[in-house]
C-alpha atoms as a PDB file:
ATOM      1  CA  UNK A   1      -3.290 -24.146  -1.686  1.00  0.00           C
ATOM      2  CA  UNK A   2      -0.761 -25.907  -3.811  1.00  0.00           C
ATOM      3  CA  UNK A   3      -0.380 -25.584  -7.878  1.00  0.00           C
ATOM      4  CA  UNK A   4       1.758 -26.250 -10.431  1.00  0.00           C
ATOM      5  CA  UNK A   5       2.752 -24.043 -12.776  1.00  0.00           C
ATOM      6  CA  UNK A   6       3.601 -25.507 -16.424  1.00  0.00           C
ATOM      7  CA  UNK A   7       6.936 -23.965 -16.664  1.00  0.00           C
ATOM      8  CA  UNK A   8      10.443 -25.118 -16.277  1.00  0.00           C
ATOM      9  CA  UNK A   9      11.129 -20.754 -17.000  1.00  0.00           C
ATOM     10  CA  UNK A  10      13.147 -20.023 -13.652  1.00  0.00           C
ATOM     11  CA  UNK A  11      12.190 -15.825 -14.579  1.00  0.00           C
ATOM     12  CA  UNK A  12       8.183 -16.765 -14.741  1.00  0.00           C
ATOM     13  CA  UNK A  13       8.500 -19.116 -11.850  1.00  0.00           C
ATOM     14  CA  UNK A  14      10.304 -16.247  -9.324  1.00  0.00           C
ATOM     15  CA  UNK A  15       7.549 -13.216 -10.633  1.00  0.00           C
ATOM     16  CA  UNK A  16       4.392 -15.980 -10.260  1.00  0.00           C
ATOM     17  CA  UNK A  17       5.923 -17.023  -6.562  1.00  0.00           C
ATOM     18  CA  UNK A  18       6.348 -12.940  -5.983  1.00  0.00           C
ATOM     19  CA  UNK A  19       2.688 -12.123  -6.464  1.00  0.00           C
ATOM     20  CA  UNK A  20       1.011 -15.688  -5.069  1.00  0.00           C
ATOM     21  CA  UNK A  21       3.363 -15.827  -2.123  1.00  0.00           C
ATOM     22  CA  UNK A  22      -0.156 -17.500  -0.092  1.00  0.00           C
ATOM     23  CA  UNK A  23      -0.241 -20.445  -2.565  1.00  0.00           C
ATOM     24  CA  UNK A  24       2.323 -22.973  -2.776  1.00  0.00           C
ATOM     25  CA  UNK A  25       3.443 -22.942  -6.842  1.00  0.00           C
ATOM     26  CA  UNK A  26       5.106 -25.667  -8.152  1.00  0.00           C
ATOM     27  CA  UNK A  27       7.264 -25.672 -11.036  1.00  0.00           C
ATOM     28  CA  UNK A  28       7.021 -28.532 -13.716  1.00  0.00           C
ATOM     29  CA  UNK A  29      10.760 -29.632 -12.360  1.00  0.00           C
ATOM     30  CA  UNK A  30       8.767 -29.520  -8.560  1.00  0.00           C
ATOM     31  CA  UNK A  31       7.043 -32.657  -9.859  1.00  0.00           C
ATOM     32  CA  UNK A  32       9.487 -34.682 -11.655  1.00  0.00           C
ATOM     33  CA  UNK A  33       9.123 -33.139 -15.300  1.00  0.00           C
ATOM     34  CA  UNK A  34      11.454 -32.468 -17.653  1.00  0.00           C
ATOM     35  CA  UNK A  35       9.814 -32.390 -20.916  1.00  0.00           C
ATOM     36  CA  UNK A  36       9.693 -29.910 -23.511  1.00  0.00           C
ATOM     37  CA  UNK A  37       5.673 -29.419 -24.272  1.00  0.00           C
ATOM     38  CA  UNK A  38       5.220 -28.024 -27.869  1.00  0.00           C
ATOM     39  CA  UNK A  39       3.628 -24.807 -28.189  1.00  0.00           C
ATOM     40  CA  UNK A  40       1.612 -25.268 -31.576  1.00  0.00           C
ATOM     41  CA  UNK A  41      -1.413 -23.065 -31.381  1.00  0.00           C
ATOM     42  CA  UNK A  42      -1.520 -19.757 -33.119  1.00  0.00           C
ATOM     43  CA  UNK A  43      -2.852 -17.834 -30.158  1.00  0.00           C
ATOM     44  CA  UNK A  44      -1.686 -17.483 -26.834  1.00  0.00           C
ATOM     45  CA  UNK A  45      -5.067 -19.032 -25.185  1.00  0.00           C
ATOM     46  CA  UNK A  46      -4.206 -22.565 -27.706  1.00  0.00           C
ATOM     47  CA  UNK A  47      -0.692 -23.092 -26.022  1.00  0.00           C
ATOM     48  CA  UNK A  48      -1.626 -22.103 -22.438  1.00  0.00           C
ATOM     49  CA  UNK A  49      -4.275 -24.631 -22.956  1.00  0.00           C
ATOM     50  CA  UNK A  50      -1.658 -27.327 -24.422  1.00  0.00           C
ATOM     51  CA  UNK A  51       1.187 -26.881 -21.467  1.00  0.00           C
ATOM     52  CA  UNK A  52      -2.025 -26.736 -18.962  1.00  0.00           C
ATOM     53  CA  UNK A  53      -3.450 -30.175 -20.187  1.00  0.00           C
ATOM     54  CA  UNK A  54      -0.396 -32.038 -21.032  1.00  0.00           C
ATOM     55  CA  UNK A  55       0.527 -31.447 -17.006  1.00  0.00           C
ATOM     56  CA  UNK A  56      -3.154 -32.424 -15.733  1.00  0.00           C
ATOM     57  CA  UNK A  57      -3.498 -35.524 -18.270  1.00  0.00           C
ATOM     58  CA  UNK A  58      -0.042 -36.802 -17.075  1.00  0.00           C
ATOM     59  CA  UNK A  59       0.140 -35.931 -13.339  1.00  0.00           C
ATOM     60  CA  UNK A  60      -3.421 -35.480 -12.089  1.00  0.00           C
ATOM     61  CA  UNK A  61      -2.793 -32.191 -10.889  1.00  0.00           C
ATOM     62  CA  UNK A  62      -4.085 -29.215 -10.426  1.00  0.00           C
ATOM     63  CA  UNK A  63      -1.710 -26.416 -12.419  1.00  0.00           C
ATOM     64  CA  UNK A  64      -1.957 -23.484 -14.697  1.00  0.00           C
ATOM     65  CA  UNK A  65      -0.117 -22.604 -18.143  1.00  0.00           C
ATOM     66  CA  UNK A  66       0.658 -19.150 -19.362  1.00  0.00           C
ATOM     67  CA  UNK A  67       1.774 -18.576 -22.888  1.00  0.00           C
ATOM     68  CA  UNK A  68       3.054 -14.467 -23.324  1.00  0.00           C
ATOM     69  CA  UNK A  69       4.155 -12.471 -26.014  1.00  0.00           C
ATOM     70  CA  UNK A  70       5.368  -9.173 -27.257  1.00  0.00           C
ATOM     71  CA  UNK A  71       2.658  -7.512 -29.739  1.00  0.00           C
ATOM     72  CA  UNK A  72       4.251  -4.788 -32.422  1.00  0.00           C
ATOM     73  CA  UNK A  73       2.001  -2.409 -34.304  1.00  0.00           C
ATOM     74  CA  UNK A  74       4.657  -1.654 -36.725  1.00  0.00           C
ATOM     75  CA  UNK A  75       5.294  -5.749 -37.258  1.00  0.00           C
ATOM     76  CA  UNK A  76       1.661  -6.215 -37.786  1.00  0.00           C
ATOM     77  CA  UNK A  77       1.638  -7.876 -34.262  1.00  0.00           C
ATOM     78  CA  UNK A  78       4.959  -9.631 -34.875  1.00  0.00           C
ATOM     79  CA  UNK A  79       6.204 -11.217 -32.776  1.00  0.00           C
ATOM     80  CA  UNK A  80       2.992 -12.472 -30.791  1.00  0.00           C
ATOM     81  CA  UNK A  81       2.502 -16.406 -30.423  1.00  0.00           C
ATOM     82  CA  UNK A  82       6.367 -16.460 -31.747  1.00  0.00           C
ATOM     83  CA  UNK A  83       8.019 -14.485 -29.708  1.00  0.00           C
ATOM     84  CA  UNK A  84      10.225 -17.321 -27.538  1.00  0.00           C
ATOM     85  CA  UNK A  85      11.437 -18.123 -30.922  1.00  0.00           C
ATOM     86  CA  UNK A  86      11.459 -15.092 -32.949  1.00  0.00           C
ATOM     87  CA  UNK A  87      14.754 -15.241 -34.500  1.00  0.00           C
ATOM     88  CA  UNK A  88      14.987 -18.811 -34.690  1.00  0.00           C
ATOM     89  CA  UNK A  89      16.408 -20.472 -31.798  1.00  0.00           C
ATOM     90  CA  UNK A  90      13.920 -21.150 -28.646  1.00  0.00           C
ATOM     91  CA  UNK A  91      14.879 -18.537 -26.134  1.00  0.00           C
ATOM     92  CA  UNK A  92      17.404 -16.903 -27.195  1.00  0.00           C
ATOM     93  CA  UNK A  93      16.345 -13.293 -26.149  1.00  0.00           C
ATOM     94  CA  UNK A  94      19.695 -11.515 -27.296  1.00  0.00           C
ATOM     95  CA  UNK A  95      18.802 -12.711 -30.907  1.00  0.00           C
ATOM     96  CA  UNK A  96      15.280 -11.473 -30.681  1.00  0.00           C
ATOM     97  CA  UNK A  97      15.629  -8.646 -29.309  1.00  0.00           C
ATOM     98  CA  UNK A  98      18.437  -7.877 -32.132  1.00  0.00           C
ATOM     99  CA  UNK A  99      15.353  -8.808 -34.726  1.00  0.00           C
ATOM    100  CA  UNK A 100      13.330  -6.648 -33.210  1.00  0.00           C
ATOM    101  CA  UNK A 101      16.098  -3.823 -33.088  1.00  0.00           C
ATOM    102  CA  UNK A 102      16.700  -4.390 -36.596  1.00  0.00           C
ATOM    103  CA  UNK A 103      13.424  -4.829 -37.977  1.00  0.00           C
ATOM    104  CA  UNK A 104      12.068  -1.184 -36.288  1.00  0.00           C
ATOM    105  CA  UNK A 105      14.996   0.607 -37.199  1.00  0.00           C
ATOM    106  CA  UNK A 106      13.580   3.892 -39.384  1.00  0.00           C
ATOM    107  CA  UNK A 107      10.325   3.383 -37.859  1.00  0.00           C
ATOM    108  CA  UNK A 108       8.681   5.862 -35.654  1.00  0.00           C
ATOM    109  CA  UNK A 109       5.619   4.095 -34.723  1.00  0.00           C
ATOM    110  CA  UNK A 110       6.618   1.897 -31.959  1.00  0.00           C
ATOM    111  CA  UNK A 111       3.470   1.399 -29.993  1.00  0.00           C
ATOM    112  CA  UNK A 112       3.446  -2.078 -28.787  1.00  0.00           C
ATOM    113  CA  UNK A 113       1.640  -4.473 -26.022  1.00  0.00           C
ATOM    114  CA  UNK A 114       2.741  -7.304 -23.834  1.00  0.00           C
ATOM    115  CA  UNK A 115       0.011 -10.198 -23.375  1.00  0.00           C
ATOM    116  CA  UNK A 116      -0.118 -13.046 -21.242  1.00  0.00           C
ATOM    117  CA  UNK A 117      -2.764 -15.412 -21.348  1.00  0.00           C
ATOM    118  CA  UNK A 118      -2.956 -17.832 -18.474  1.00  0.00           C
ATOM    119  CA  UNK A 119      -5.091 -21.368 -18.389  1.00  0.00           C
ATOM    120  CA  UNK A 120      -6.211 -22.632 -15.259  1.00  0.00           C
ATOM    121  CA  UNK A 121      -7.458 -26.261 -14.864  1.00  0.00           C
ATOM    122  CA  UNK A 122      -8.722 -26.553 -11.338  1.00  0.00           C
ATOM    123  CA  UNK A 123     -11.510 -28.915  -9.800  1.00  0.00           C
ATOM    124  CA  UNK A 124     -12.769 -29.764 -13.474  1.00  0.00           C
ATOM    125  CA  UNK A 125     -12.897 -26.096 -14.755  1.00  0.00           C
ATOM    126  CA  UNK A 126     -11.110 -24.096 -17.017  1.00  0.00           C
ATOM    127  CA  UNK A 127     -10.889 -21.400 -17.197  1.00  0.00           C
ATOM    128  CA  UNK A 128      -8.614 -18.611 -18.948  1.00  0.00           C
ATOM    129  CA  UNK A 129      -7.605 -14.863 -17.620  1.00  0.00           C
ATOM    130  CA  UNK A 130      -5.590 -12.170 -20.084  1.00  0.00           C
ATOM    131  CA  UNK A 131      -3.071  -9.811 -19.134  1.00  0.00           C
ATOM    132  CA  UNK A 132      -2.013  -6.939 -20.818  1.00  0.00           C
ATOM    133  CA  UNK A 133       0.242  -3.913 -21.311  1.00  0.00           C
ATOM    134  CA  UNK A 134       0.820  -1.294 -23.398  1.00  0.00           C
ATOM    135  CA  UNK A 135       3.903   0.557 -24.376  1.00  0.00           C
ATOM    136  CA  UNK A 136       6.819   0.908 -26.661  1.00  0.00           C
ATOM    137  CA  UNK A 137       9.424  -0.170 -28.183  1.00  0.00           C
ATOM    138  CA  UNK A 138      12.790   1.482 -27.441  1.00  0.00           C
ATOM    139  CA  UNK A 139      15.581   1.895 -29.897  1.00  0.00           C
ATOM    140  CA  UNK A 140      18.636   0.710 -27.560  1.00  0.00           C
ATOM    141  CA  UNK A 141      18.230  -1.718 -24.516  1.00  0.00           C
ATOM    142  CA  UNK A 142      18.341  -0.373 -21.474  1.00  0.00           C
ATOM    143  CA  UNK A 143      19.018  -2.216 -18.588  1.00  0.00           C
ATOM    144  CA  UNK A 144      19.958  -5.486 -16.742  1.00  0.00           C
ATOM    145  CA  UNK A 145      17.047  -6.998 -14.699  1.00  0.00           C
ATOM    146  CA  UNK A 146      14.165  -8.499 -16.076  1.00  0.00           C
ATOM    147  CA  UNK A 147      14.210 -11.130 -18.921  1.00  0.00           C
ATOM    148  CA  UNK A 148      13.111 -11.640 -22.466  1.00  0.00           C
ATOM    149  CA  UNK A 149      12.319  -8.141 -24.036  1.00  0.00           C
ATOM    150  CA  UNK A 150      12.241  -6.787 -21.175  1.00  0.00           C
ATOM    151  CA  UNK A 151      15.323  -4.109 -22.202  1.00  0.00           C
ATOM    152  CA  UNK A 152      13.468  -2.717 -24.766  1.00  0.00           C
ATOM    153  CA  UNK A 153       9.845  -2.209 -23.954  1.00  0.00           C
ATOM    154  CA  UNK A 154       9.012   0.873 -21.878  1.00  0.00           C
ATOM    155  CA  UNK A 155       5.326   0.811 -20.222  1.00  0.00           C
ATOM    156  CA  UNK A 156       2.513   3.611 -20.906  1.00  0.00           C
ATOM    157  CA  UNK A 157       3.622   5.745 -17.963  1.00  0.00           C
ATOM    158  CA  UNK A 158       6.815   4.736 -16.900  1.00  0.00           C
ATOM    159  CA  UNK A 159      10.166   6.076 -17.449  1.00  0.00           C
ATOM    160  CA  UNK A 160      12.215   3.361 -16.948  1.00  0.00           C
ATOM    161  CA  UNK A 161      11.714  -0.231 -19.161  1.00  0.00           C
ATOM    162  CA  UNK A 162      11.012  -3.755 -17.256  1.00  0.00           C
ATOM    163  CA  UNK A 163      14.546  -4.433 -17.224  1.00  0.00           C
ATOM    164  CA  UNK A 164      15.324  -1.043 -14.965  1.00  0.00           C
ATOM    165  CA  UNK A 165      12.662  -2.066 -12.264  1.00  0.00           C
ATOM    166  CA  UNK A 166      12.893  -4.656  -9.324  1.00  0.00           C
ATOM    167  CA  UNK A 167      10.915  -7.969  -9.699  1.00  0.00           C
ATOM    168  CA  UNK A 168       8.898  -6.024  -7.005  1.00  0.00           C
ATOM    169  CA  UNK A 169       7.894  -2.874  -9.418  1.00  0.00           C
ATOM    170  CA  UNK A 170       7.679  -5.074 -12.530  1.00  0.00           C
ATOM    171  CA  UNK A 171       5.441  -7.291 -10.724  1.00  0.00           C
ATOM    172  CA  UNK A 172       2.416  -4.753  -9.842  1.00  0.00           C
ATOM    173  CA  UNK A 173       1.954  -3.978 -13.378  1.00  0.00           C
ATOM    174  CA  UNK A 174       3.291  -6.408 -15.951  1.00  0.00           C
ATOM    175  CA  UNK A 175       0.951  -8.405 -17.962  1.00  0.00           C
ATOM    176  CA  UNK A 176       2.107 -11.327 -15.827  1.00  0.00           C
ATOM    177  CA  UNK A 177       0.596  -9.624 -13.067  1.00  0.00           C
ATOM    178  CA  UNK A 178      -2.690  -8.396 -13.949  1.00  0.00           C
ATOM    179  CA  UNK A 179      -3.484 -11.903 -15.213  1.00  0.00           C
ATOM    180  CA  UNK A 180      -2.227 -13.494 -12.222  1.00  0.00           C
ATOM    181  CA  UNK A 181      -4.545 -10.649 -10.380  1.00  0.00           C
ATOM    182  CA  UNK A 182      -7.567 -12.086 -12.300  1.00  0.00           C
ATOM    183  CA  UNK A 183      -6.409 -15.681 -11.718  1.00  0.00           C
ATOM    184  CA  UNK A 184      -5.952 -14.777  -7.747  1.00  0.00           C
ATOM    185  CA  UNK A 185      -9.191 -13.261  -7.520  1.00  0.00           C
ATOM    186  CA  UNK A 186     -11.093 -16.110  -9.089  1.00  0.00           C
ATOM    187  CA  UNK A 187      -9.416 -18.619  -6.853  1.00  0.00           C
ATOM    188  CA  UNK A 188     -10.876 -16.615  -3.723  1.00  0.00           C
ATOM    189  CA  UNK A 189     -13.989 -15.704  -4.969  1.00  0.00           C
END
Protein backbone atom coordinates (compact mmCIF):
# COMPACT_ATOMS: atom_id res chain seq x y z
CA UNK A 1 0.00 0.00 0.00
CA UNK A 2 1.43 3.33 -0.96
CA UNK A 3 0.94 6.84 1.10
CA UNK A 4 2.19 9.99 1.35
CA UNK A 5 3.17 11.48 4.21
CA UNK A 6 2.75 15.47 4.44
CA UNK A 7 6.23 16.14 5.44
CA UNK A 8 9.30 17.37 3.77
CA UNK A 9 10.93 16.52 7.85
CA UNK A 10 13.77 13.98 6.72
CA UNK A 11 13.77 12.85 10.97
CA UNK A 12 9.72 12.08 10.77
CA UNK A 13 10.06 10.59 7.36
CA UNK A 14 13.08 7.87 8.51
CA UNK A 15 11.00 6.95 12.16
CA UNK A 16 7.39 6.69 9.99
CA UNK A 17 9.40 4.39 7.20
CA UNK A 18 11.00 2.44 10.49
CA UNK A 19 7.67 1.37 11.93
CA UNK A 20 5.48 1.01 8.39
CA UNK A 21 8.32 -0.73 6.62
CA UNK A 22 5.04 -2.96 4.72
CA UNK A 23 3.63 0.29 3.24
CA UNK A 24 5.32 2.27 0.75
CA UNK A 25 5.46 6.14 2.44
CA UNK A 26 6.00 8.86 0.39
CA UNK A 27 7.37 12.04 1.37
CA UNK A 28 5.78 15.39 0.08
CA UNK A 29 9.31 15.83 -2.02
CA UNK A 30 8.33 11.87 -3.34
CA UNK A 31 5.60 13.66 -5.29
CA UNK A 32 6.95 16.78 -6.62
CA UNK A 33 6.19 19.21 -3.58
CA UNK A 34 8.01 21.73 -2.25
CA UNK A 35 5.75 24.00 -0.50
CA UNK A 36 5.70 25.25 2.87
CA UNK A 37 1.88 24.43 4.20
CA UNK A 38 1.01 26.86 7.11
CA UNK A 39 0.28 25.38 10.31
CA UNK A 40 -2.50 27.85 11.70
CA UNK A 41 -4.71 25.86 13.98
CA UNK A 42 -4.34 26.05 17.69
CA UNK A 43 -4.41 22.32 18.25
CA UNK A 44 -2.47 19.68 16.91
CA UNK A 45 -5.67 17.77 15.28
CA UNK A 46 -6.36 21.60 13.16
CA UNK A 47 -2.82 21.47 11.46
CA UNK A 48 -2.63 17.69 10.86
CA UNK A 49 -5.89 18.27 9.22
CA UNK A 50 -4.48 21.42 7.13
CA UNK A 51 -1.02 19.60 5.81
CA UNK A 52 -3.42 16.35 5.27
CA UNK A 53 -5.94 18.29 2.97
CA UNK A 54 -3.76 20.72 1.28
CA UNK A 55 -1.82 17.30 -0.13
CA UNK A 56 -5.24 15.40 -1.05
CA UNK A 57 -6.95 18.69 -2.61
CA UNK A 58 -3.77 19.25 -4.75
CA UNK A 59 -2.52 15.74 -5.67
CA UNK A 60 -5.46 13.35 -5.34
CA UNK A 61 -3.74 11.24 -3.06
CA UNK A 62 -4.06 9.27 -0.46
CA UNK A 63 -1.56 10.67 2.58
CA UNK A 64 -1.54 11.42 6.22
CA UNK A 65 -0.36 14.65 8.29
CA UNK A 66 0.99 14.61 11.77
CA UNK A 67 1.39 17.79 13.70
CA UNK A 68 3.57 16.98 17.35
CA UNK A 69 4.51 18.88 20.17
CA UNK A 70 6.23 19.06 23.47
CA UNK A 71 3.56 19.70 26.42
CA UNK A 72 5.16 21.47 29.81
CA UNK A 73 3.24 21.46 33.06
CA UNK A 74 5.38 24.11 34.45
CA UNK A 75 4.78 26.36 30.98
CA UNK A 76 1.13 25.84 31.31
CA UNK A 77 1.48 23.43 28.27
CA UNK A 78 3.99 25.70 26.53
CA UNK A 79 5.22 24.90 24.02
CA UNK A 80 2.33 22.64 22.46
CA UNK A 81 0.92 23.70 18.89
CA UNK A 82 4.23 26.09 18.90
CA UNK A 83 6.76 24.09 19.51
CA UNK A 84 8.58 24.01 15.72
CA UNK A 85 8.74 27.64 16.36
CA UNK A 86 9.09 28.22 19.94
CA UNK A 87 11.79 30.67 20.05
CA UNK A 88 11.03 32.29 16.95
CA UNK A 89 12.59 30.89 13.99
CA UNK A 90 10.79 27.63 12.32
CA UNK A 91 12.95 24.75 13.38
CA UNK A 92 15.50 25.84 14.94
CA UNK A 93 15.69 23.20 17.81
CA UNK A 94 19.04 24.57 19.43
CA UNK A 95 17.07 27.87 20.11
CA UNK A 96 14.14 26.07 21.60
CA UNK A 97 15.52 23.90 23.43
CA UNK A 98 17.72 26.94 24.99
CA UNK A 99 13.99 28.56 25.75
CA UNK A 100 13.00 25.77 27.26
CA UNK A 101 16.37 25.45 29.32
CA UNK A 102 15.99 28.89 30.30
CA UNK A 103 12.48 29.21 30.99
CA UNK A 104 12.55 25.91 33.64
CA UNK A 105 15.56 26.93 35.22
CA UNK A 106 14.60 27.10 39.30
CA UNK A 107 11.76 24.94 38.62
CA UNK A 108 11.37 21.55 40.05
CA UNK A 109 8.24 20.45 38.50
CA UNK A 110 9.23 19.23 35.18
CA UNK A 111 6.60 16.72 34.30
CA UNK A 112 5.94 17.02 30.69
CA UNK A 113 4.25 14.98 27.59
CA UNK A 114 5.03 14.54 23.95
CA UNK A 115 1.82 14.40 21.57
CA UNK A 116 1.44 13.62 18.12
CA UNK A 117 -1.69 13.78 16.44
CA UNK A 118 -1.85 12.18 13.04
CA UNK A 119 -4.76 12.80 10.18
CA UNK A 120 -5.43 10.22 7.81
CA UNK A 121 -7.46 10.89 4.60
CA UNK A 122 -7.92 7.55 2.94
CA UNK A 123 -10.81 6.25 0.55
CA UNK A 124 -13.04 9.36 1.62
CA UNK A 125 -12.49 9.00 5.45
CA UNK A 126 -10.81 10.75 7.99
CA UNK A 127 -9.94 9.93 10.42
CA UNK A 128 -7.47 11.09 13.35
CA UNK A 129 -5.24 8.81 15.93
CA UNK A 130 -3.20 10.53 19.13
CA UNK A 131 -0.01 9.60 20.44
CA UNK A 132 1.36 10.28 23.59
CA UNK A 133 4.15 10.25 26.17
CA UNK A 134 4.91 11.22 29.33
CA UNK A 135 8.06 12.33 30.98
CA UNK A 136 10.37 15.10 31.91
CA UNK A 137 12.18 17.66 31.28
CA UNK A 138 15.94 17.45 31.94
CA UNK A 139 18.11 20.30 33.01
CA UNK A 140 21.19 19.71 30.50
CA UNK A 141 20.87 17.89 27.05
CA UNK A 142 22.02 14.78 26.86
CA UNK A 143 22.83 13.21 23.85
CA UNK A 144 23.27 13.18 20.00
CA UNK A 145 20.61 11.07 18.16
CA UNK A 146 17.20 11.93 17.84
CA UNK A 147 15.90 15.43 16.79
CA UNK A 148 13.93 18.34 18.07
CA UNK A 149 13.75 18.09 21.98
CA UNK A 150 14.68 15.06 21.90
CA UNK A 151 18.04 15.89 24.30
CA UNK A 152 16.08 16.98 26.94
CA UNK A 153 13.00 14.93 27.52
CA UNK A 154 13.50 11.67 29.43
CA UNK A 155 10.41 9.09 29.15
CA UNK A 156 8.35 7.70 32.32
CA UNK A 157 10.62 4.68 32.73
CA UNK A 158 13.59 5.17 30.92
CA UNK A 159 16.96 6.19 31.89
CA UNK A 160 18.28 7.46 28.98
CA UNK A 161 16.37 10.61 26.87
CA UNK A 162 15.22 10.11 23.00
CA UNK A 163 18.36 11.47 21.90
CA UNK A 164 20.49 8.45 23.77
CA UNK A 165 18.34 5.66 22.03
CA UNK A 166 18.55 4.20 18.40
CA UNK A 167 15.74 5.17 15.91
CA UNK A 168 14.97 1.45 16.70
CA UNK A 169 14.31 1.99 20.70
CA UNK A 170 12.82 5.47 20.18
CA UNK A 171 10.55 4.06 17.73
CA UNK A 172 8.58 1.34 19.99
CA UNK A 173 7.55 3.96 22.32
CA UNK A 174 7.58 7.55 21.14
CA UNK A 175 4.40 9.32 20.60
CA UNK A 176 5.21 8.97 16.90
CA UNK A 177 4.86 5.45 17.38
CA UNK A 178 1.90 4.69 19.32
CA UNK A 179 -0.05 6.89 16.90
CA UNK A 180 1.39 5.32 13.98
CA UNK A 181 0.38 1.88 15.99
CA UNK A 182 -3.26 3.14 16.00
CA UNK A 183 -2.99 4.40 12.40
CA UNK A 184 -1.42 0.76 11.36
CA UNK A 185 -4.01 -1.06 13.04
CA UNK A 186 -6.90 0.80 11.49
CA UNK A 187 -5.47 0.37 8.04
CA UNK A 188 -5.60 -3.57 8.62
CA UNK A 189 -8.57 -3.84 10.41
Amino acid sequence: MQLVFATNNSNKLEEVRHRLPQYQIQSMQDIGCFDDIAETGSTFEVNARIKALYLQSRFGCDCFADDSGLEIEALNGAPGVYSARYAGKHNDAEANIAKVLKNMDGKTMRKAKFVTVICLLKEGKEVYFRGEIHGTITSTKKGEKGFGYDPIFLPDGYSTTFAEMTIDDKSKVSHRAIAIEKMTKWLEA
